[in-house]
PDB file of N, CA and C in Angstrom:
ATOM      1  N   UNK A   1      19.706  -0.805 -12.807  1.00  0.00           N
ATOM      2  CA  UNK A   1      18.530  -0.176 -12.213  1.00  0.00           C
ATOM      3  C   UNK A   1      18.604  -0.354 -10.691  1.00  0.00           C
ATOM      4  N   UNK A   2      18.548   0.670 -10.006  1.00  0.00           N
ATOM      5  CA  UNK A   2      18.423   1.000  -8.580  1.00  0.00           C
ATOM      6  C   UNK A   2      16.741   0.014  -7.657  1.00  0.00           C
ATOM      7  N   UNK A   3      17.434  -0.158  -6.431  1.00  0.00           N
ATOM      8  CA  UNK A   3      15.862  -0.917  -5.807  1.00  0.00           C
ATOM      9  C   UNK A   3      14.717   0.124  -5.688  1.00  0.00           C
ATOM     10  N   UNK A   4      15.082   1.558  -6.216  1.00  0.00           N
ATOM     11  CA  UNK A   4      14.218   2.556  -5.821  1.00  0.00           C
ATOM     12  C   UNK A   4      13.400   2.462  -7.396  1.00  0.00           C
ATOM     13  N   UNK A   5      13.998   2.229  -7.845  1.00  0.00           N
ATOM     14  CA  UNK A   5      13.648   2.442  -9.632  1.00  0.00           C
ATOM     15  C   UNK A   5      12.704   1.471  -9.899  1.00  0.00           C
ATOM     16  N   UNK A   6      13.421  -0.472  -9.333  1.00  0.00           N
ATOM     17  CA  UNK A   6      12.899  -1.507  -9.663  1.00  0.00           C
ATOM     18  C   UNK A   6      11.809  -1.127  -8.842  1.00  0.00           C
ATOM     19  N   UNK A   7      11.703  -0.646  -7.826  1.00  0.00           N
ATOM     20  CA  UNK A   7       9.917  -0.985  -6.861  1.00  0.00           C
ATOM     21  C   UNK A   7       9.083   0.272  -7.973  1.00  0.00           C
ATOM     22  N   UNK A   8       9.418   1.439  -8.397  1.00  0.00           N
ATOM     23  CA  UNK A   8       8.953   2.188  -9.077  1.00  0.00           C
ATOM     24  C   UNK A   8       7.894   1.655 -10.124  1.00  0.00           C
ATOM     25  N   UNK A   9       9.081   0.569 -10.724  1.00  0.00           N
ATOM     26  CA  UNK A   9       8.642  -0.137 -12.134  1.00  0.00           C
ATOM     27  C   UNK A   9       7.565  -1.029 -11.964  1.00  0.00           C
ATOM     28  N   UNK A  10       7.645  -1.709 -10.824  1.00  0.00           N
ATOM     29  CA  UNK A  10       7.243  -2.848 -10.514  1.00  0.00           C
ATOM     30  C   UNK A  10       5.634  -2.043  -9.922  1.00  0.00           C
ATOM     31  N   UNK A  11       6.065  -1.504  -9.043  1.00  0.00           N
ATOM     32  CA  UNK A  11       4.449  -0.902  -8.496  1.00  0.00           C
ATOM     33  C   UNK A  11       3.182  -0.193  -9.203  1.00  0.00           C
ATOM     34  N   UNK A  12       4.040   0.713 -10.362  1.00  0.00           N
ATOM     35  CA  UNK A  12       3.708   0.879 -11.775  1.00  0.00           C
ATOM     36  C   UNK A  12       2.736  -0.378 -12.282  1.00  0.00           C
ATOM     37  N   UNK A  13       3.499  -1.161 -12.626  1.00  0.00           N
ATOM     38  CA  UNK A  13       2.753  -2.404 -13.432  1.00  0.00           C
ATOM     39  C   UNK A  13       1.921  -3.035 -12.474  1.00  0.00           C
ATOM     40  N   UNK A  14       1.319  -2.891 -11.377  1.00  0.00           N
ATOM     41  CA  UNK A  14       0.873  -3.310 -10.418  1.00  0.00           C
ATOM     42  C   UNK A  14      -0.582  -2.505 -10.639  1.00  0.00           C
ATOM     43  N   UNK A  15      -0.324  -1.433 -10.514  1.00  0.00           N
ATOM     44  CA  UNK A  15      -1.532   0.041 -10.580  1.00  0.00           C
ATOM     45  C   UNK A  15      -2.245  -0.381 -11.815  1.00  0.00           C
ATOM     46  N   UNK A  16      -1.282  -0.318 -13.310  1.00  0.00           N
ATOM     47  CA  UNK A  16      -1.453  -1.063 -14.035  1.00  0.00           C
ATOM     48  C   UNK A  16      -3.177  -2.100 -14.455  1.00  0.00           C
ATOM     49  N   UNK A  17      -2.409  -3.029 -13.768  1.00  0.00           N
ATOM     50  CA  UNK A  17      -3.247  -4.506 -13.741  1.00  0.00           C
ATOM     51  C   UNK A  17      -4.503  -3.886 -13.302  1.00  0.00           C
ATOM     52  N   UNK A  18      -4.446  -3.321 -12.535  1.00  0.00           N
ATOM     53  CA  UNK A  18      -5.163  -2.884 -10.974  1.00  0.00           C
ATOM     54  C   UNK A  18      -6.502  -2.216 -11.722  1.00  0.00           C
ATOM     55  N   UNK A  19      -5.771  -1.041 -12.916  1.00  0.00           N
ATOM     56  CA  UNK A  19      -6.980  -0.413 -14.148  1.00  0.00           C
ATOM     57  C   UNK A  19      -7.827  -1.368 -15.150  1.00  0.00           C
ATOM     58  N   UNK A  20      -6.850  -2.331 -15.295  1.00  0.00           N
ATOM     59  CA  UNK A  20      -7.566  -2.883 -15.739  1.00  0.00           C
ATOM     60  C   UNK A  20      -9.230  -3.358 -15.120  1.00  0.00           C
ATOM     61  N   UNK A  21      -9.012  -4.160 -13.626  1.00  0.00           N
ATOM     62  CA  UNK A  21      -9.277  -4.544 -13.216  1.00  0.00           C
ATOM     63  C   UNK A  21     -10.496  -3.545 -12.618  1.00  0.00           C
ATOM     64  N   UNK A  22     -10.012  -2.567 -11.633  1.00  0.00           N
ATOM     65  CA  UNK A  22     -10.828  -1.599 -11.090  1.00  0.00           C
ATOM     66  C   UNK A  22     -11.345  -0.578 -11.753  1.00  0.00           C
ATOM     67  N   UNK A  23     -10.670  -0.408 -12.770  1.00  0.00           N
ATOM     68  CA  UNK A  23     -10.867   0.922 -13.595  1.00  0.00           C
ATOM     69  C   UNK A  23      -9.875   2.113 -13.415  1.00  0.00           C
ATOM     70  N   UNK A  24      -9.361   3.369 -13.925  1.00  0.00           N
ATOM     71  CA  UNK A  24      -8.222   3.946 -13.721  1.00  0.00           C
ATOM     72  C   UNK A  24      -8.776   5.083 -12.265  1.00  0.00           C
ATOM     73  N   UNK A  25     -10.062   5.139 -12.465  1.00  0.00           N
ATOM     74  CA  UNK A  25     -10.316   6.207 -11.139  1.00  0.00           C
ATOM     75  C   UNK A  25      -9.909   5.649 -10.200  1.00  0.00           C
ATOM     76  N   UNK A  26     -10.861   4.533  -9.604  1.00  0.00           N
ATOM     77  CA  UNK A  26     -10.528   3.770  -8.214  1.00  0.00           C
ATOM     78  C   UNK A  26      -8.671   3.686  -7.988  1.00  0.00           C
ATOM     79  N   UNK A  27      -8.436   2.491  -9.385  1.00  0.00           N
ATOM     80  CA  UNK A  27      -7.318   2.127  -8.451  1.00  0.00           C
ATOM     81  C   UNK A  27      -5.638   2.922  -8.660  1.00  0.00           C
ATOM     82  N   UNK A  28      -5.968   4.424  -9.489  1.00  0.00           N
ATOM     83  CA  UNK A  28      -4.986   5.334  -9.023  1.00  0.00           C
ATOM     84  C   UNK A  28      -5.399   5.967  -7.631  1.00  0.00           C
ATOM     85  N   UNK A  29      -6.827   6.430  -7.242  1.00  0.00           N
ATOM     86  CA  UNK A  29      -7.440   6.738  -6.061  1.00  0.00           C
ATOM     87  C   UNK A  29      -6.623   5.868  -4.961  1.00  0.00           C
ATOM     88  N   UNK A  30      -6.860   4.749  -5.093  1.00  0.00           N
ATOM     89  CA  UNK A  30      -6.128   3.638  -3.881  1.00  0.00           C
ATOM     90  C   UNK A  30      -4.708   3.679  -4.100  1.00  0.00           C
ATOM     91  N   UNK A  31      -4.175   3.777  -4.879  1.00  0.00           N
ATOM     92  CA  UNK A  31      -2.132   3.890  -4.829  1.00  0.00           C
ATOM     93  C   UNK A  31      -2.352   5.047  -4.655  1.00  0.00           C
ATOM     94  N   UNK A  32      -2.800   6.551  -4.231  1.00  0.00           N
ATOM     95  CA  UNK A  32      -2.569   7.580  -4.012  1.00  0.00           C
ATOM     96  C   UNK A  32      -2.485   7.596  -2.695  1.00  0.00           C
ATOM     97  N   UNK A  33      -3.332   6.803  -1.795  1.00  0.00           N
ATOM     98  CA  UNK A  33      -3.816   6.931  -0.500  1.00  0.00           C
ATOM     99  C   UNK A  33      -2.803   6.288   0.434  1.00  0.00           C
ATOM    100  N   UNK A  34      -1.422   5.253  -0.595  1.00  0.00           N
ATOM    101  CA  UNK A  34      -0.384   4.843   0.060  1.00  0.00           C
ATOM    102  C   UNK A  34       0.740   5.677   0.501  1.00  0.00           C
ATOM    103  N   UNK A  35       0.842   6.045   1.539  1.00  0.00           N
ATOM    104  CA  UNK A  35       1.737   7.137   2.068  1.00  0.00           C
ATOM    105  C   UNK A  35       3.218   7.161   1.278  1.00  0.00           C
ATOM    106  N   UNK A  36       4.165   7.959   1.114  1.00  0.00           N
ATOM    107  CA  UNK A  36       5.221   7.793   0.338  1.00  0.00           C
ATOM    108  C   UNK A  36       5.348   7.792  -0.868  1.00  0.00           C
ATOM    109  N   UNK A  37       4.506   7.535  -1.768  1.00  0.00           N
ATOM    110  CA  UNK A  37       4.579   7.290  -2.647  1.00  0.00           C
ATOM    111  C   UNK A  37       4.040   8.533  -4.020  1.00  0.00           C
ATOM    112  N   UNK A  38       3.746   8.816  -4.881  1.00  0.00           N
ATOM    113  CA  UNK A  38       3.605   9.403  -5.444  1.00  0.00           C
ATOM    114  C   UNK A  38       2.729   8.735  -6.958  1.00  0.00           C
ATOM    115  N   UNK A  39       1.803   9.210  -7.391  1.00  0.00           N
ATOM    116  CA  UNK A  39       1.081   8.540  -8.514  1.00  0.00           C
ATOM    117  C   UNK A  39       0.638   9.723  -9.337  1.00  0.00           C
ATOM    118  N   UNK A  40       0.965   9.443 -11.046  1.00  0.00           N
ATOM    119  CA  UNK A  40       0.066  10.244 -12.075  1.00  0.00           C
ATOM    120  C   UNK A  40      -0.963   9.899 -12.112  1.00  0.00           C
ATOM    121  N   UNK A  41      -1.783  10.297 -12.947  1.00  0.00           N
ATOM    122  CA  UNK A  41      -3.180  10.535 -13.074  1.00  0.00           C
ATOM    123  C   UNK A  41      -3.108   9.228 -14.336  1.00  0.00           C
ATOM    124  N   UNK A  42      -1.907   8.625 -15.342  1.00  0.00           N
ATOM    125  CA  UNK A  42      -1.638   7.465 -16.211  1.00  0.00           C
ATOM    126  C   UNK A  42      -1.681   6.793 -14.869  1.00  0.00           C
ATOM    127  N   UNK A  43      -1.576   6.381 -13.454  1.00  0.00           N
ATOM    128  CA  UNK A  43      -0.849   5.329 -12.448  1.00  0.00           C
ATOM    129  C   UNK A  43       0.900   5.178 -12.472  1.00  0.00           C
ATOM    130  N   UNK A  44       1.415   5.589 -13.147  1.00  0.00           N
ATOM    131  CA  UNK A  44       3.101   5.941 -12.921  1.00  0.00           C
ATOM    132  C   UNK A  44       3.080   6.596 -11.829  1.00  0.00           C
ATOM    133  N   UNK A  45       4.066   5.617 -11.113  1.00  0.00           N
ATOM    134  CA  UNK A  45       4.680   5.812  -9.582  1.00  0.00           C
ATOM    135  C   UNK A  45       6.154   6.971 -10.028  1.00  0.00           C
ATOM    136  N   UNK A  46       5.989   7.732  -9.593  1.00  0.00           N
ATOM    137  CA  UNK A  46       6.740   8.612  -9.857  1.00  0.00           C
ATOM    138  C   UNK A  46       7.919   9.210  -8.690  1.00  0.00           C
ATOM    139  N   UNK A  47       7.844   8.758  -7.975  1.00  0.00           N
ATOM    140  CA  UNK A  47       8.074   8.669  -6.513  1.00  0.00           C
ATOM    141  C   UNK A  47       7.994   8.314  -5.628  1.00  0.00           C
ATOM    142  N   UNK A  48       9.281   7.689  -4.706  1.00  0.00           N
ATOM    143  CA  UNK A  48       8.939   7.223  -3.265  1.00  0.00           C
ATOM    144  C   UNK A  48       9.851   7.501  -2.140  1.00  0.00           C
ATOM    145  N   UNK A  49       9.099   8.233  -1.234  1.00  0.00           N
ATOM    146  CA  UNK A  49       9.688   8.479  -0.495  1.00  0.00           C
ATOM    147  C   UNK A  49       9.802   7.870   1.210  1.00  0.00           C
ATOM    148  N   UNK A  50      10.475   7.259   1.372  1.00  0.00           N
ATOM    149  CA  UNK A  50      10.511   6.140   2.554  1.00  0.00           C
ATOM    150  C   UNK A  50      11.174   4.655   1.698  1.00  0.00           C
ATOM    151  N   UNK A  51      10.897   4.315   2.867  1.00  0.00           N
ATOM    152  CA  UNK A  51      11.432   2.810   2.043  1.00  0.00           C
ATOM    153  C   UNK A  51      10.653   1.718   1.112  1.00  0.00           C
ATOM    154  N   UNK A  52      10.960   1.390  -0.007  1.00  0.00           N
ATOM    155  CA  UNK A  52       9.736   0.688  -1.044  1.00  0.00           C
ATOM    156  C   UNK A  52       9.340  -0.412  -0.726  1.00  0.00           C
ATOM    157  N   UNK A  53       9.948  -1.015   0.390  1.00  0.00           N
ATOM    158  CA  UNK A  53       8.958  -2.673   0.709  1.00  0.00           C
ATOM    159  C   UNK A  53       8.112  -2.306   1.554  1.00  0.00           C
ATOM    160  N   UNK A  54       8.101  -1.014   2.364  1.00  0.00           N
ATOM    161  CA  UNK A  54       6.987  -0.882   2.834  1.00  0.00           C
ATOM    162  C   UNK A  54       5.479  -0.528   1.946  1.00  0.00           C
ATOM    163  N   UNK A  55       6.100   0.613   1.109  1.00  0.00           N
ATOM    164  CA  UNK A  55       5.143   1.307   0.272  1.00  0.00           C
ATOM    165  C   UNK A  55       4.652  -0.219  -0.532  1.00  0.00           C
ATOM    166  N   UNK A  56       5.503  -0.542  -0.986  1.00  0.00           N
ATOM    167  CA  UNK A  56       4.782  -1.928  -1.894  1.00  0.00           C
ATOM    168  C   UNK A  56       3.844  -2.901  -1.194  1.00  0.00           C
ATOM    169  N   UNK A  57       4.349  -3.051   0.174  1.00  0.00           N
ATOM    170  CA  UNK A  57       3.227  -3.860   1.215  1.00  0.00           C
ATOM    171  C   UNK A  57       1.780  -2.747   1.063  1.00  0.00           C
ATOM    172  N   UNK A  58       2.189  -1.609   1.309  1.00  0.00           N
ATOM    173  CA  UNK A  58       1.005  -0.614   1.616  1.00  0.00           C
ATOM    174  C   UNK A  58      -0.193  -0.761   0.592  1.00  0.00           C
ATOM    175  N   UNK A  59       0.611  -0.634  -0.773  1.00  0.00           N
ATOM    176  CA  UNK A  59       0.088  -0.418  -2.144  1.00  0.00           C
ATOM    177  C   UNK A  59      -0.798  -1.856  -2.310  1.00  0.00           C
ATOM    178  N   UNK A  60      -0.358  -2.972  -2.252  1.00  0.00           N
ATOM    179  CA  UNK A  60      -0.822  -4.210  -2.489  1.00  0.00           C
ATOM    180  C   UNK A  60      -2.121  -4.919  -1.291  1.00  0.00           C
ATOM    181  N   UNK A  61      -1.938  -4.226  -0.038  1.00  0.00           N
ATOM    182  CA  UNK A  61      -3.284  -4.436   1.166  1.00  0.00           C
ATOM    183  C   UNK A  61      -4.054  -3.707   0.507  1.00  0.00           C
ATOM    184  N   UNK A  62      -3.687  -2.199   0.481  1.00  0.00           N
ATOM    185  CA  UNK A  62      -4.785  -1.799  -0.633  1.00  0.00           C
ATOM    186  C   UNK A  62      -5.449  -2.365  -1.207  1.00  0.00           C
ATOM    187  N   UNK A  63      -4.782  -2.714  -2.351  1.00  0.00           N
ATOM    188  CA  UNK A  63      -5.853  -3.657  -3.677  1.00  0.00           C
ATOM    189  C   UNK A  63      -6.170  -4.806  -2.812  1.00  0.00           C
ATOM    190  N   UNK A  64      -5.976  -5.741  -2.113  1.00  0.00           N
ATOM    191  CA  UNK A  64      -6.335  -7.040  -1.692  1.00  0.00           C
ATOM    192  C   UNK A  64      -7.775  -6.766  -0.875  1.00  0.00           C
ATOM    193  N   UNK A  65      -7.733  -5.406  -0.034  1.00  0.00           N
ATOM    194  CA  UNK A  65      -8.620  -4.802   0.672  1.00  0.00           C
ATOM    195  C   UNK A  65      -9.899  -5.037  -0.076  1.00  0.00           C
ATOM    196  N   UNK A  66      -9.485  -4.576  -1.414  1.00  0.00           N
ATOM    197  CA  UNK A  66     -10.522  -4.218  -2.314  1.00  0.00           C
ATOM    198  C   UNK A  66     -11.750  -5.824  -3.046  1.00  0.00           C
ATOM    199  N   UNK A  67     -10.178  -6.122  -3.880  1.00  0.00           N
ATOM    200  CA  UNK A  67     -10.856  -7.094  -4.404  1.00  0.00           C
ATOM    201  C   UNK A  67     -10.185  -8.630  -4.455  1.00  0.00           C
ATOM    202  N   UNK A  68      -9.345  -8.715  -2.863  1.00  0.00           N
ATOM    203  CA  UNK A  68      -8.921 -10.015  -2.144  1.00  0.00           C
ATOM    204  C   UNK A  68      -7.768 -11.225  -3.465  1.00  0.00           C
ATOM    205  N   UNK A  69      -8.517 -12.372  -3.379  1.00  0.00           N
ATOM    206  CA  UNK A  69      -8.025 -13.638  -4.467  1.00  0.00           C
ATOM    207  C   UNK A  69      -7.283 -12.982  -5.536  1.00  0.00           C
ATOM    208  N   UNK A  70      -8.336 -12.212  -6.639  1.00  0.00           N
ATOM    209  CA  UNK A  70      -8.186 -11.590  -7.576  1.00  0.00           C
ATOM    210  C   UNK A  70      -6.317 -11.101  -7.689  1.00  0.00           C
ATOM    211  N   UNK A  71      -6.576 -10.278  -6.657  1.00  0.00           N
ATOM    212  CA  UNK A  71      -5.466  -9.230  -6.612  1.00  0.00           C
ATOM    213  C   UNK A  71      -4.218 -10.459  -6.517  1.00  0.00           C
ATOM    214  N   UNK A  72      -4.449 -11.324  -5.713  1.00  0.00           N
ATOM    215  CA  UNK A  72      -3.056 -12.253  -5.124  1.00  0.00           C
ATOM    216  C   UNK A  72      -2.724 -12.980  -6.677  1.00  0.00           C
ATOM    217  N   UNK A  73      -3.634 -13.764  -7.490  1.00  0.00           N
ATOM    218  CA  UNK A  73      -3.508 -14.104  -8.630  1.00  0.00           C
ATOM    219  C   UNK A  73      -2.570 -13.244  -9.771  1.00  0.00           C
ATOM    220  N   UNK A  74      -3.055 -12.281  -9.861  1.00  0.00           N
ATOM    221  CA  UNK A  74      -2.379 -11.288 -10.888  1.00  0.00           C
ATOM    222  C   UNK A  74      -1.270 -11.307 -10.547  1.00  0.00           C
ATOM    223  N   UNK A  75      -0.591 -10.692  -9.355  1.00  0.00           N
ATOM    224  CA  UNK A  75       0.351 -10.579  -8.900  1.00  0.00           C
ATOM    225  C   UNK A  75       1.671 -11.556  -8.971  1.00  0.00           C
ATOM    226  N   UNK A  76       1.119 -12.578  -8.818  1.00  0.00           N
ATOM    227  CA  UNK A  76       1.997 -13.778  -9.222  1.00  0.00           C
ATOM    228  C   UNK A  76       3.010 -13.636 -10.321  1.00  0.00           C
ATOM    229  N   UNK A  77       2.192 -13.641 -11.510  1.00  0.00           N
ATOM    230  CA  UNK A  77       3.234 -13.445 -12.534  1.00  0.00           C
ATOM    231  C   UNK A  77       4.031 -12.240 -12.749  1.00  0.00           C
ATOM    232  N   UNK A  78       3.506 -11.160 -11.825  1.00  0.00           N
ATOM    233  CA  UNK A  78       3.863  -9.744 -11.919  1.00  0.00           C
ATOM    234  C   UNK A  78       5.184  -9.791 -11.352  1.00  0.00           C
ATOM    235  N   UNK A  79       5.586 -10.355 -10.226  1.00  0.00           N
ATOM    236  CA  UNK A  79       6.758 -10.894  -9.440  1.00  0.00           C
ATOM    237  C   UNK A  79       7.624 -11.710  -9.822  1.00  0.00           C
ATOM    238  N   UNK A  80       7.366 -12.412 -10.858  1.00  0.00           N
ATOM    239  CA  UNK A  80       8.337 -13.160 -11.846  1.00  0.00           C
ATOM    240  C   UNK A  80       9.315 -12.541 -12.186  1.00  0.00           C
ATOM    241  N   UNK A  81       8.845 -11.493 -12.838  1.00  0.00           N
ATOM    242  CA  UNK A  81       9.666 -10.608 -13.485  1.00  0.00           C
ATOM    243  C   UNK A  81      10.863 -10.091 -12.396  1.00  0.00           C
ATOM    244  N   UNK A  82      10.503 -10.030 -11.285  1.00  0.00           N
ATOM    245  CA  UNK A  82      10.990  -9.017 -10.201  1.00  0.00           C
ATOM    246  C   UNK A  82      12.245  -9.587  -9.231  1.00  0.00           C
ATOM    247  N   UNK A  83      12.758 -10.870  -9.569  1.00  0.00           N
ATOM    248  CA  UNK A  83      12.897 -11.747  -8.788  1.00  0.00           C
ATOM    249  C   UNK A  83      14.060 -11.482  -7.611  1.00  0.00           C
ATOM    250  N   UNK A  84      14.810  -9.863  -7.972  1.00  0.00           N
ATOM    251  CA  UNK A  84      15.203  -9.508  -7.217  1.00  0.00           C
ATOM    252  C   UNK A  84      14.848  -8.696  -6.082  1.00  0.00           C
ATOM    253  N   UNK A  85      13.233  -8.079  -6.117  1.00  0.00           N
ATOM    254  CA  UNK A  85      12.741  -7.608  -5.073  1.00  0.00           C
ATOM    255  C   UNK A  85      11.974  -8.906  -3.997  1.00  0.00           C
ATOM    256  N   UNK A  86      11.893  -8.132  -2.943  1.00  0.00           N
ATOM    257  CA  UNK A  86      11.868  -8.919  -1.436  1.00  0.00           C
ATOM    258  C   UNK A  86      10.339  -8.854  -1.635  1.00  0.00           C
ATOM    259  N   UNK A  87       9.855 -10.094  -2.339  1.00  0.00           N
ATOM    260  CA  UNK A  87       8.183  -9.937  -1.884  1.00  0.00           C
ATOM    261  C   UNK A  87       7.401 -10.084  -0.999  1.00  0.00           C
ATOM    262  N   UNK A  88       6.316  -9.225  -1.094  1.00  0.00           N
ATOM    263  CA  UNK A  88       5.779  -9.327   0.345  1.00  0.00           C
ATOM    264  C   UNK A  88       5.266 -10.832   0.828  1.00  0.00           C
ATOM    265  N   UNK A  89       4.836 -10.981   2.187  1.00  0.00           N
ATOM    266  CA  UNK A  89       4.518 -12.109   2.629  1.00  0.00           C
ATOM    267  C   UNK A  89       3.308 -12.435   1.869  1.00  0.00           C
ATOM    268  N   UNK A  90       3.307 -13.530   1.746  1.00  0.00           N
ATOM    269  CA  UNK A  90       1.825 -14.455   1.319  1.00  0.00           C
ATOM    270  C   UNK A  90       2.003 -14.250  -0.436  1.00  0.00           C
ATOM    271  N   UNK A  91       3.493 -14.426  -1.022  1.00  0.00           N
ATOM    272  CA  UNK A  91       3.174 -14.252  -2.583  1.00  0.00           C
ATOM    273  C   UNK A  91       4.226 -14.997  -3.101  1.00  0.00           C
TER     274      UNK A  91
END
Protein backbone atom coordinates (compact mmCIF):
# COMPACT_ATOMS: atom_id res chain seq x y z
CA UNK A 1 0.00 0.00 0.00
CA UNK A 2 1.19 3.41 -1.24
CA UNK A 3 1.60 6.63 1.48
CA UNK A 4 -1.22 8.06 -0.69
CA UNK A 5 -3.49 5.02 -0.02
CA UNK A 6 -2.21 4.57 3.77
CA UNK A 7 -3.23 8.48 4.59
CA UNK A 8 -6.52 7.64 2.51
CA UNK A 9 -7.19 4.70 4.90
CA UNK A 10 -6.13 6.22 7.82
CA UNK A 11 -8.07 9.64 7.38
CA UNK A 12 -11.08 7.51 6.47
CA UNK A 13 -11.08 5.89 9.90
CA UNK A 14 -10.52 9.19 11.39
CA UNK A 15 -13.91 10.82 9.72
CA UNK A 16 -15.07 7.59 10.89
CA UNK A 17 -14.62 8.01 14.74
CA UNK A 18 -15.39 11.61 14.09
CA UNK A 19 -19.46 10.20 13.11
CA UNK A 20 -19.53 8.62 15.65
CA UNK A 21 -18.74 11.28 17.75
CA UNK A 22 -20.18 14.41 15.82
CA UNK A 23 -22.64 12.75 13.86
CA UNK A 24 -22.19 12.00 9.93
CA UNK A 25 -23.48 15.64 8.83
CA UNK A 26 -21.03 17.79 10.82
CA UNK A 27 -18.04 15.77 10.65
CA UNK A 28 -18.13 14.81 6.76
CA UNK A 29 -19.09 18.78 6.55
CA UNK A 30 -15.60 19.45 8.40
CA UNK A 31 -13.27 16.81 6.26
CA UNK A 32 -14.91 18.44 3.23
CA UNK A 33 -13.76 21.92 4.15
CA UNK A 34 -10.00 20.40 4.19
CA UNK A 35 -8.52 21.58 1.00
CA UNK A 36 -7.15 18.59 -1.18
CA UNK A 37 -8.87 16.22 -0.20
CA UNK A 38 -11.97 14.67 -1.32
CA UNK A 39 -14.94 13.04 0.92
CA UNK A 40 -18.26 10.77 0.23
CA UNK A 41 -21.26 11.48 1.68
CA UNK A 42 -20.28 7.46 3.80
CA UNK A 43 -16.82 9.92 4.96
CA UNK A 44 -14.46 7.79 2.49
CA UNK A 45 -11.58 9.90 1.56
CA UNK A 46 -11.52 9.25 -1.87
CA UNK A 47 -8.90 11.52 -2.84
CA UNK A 48 -5.97 13.64 -2.27
CA UNK A 49 -4.63 15.92 -3.94
CA UNK A 50 -1.41 17.71 -2.57
CA UNK A 51 0.56 16.19 -0.12
CA UNK A 52 -1.23 13.91 2.80
CA UNK A 53 0.65 15.13 5.95
CA UNK A 54 -0.56 18.23 5.23
CA UNK A 55 -4.21 17.31 4.46
CA UNK A 56 -4.05 14.98 7.60
CA UNK A 57 -2.72 18.02 9.80
CA UNK A 58 -5.66 20.03 8.08
CA UNK A 59 -8.30 17.25 8.66
CA UNK A 60 -7.37 16.64 12.41
CA UNK A 61 -7.23 20.90 13.56
CA UNK A 62 -10.45 20.56 12.17
CA UNK A 63 -11.89 18.08 14.54
CA UNK A 64 -9.67 19.36 17.55
CA UNK A 65 -11.20 22.90 16.58
CA UNK A 66 -14.35 21.32 17.25
CA UNK A 67 -14.30 19.12 20.06
CA UNK A 68 -10.39 19.60 21.44
CA UNK A 69 -9.21 16.47 24.30
CA UNK A 70 -11.84 14.26 22.85
CA UNK A 71 -10.47 14.28 19.38
CA UNK A 72 -6.56 13.85 20.67
CA UNK A 73 -7.78 10.68 22.76
CA UNK A 74 -9.40 8.75 19.94
CA UNK A 75 -6.74 9.33 17.81
CA UNK A 76 -4.21 7.66 19.77
CA UNK A 77 -5.12 4.29 19.12
CA UNK A 78 -6.08 5.25 15.56
CA UNK A 79 -2.19 5.81 14.92
CA UNK A 80 -1.19 2.55 16.27
CA UNK A 81 -2.23 1.02 13.53
CA UNK A 82 -0.36 3.54 11.24
CA UNK A 83 3.01 3.34 12.54
CA UNK A 84 4.43 4.05 9.33
CA UNK A 85 2.82 7.42 8.76
CA UNK A 86 4.61 10.71 10.05
CA UNK A 87 2.18 11.85 12.80
CA UNK A 88 1.25 15.01 13.31
CA UNK A 89 2.78 17.03 16.17
CA UNK A 90 1.25 16.70 19.64
CA UNK A 91 0.19 12.74 19.08
Amino acid sequence: MDDVEQHKKLMSEIIAKQIVILGPEIAVLKARNVPGISVSDSGQVTDIDGKPDEALQQLIDNYVELSGQIVKNALGTIFQKYPSVNKPNNY
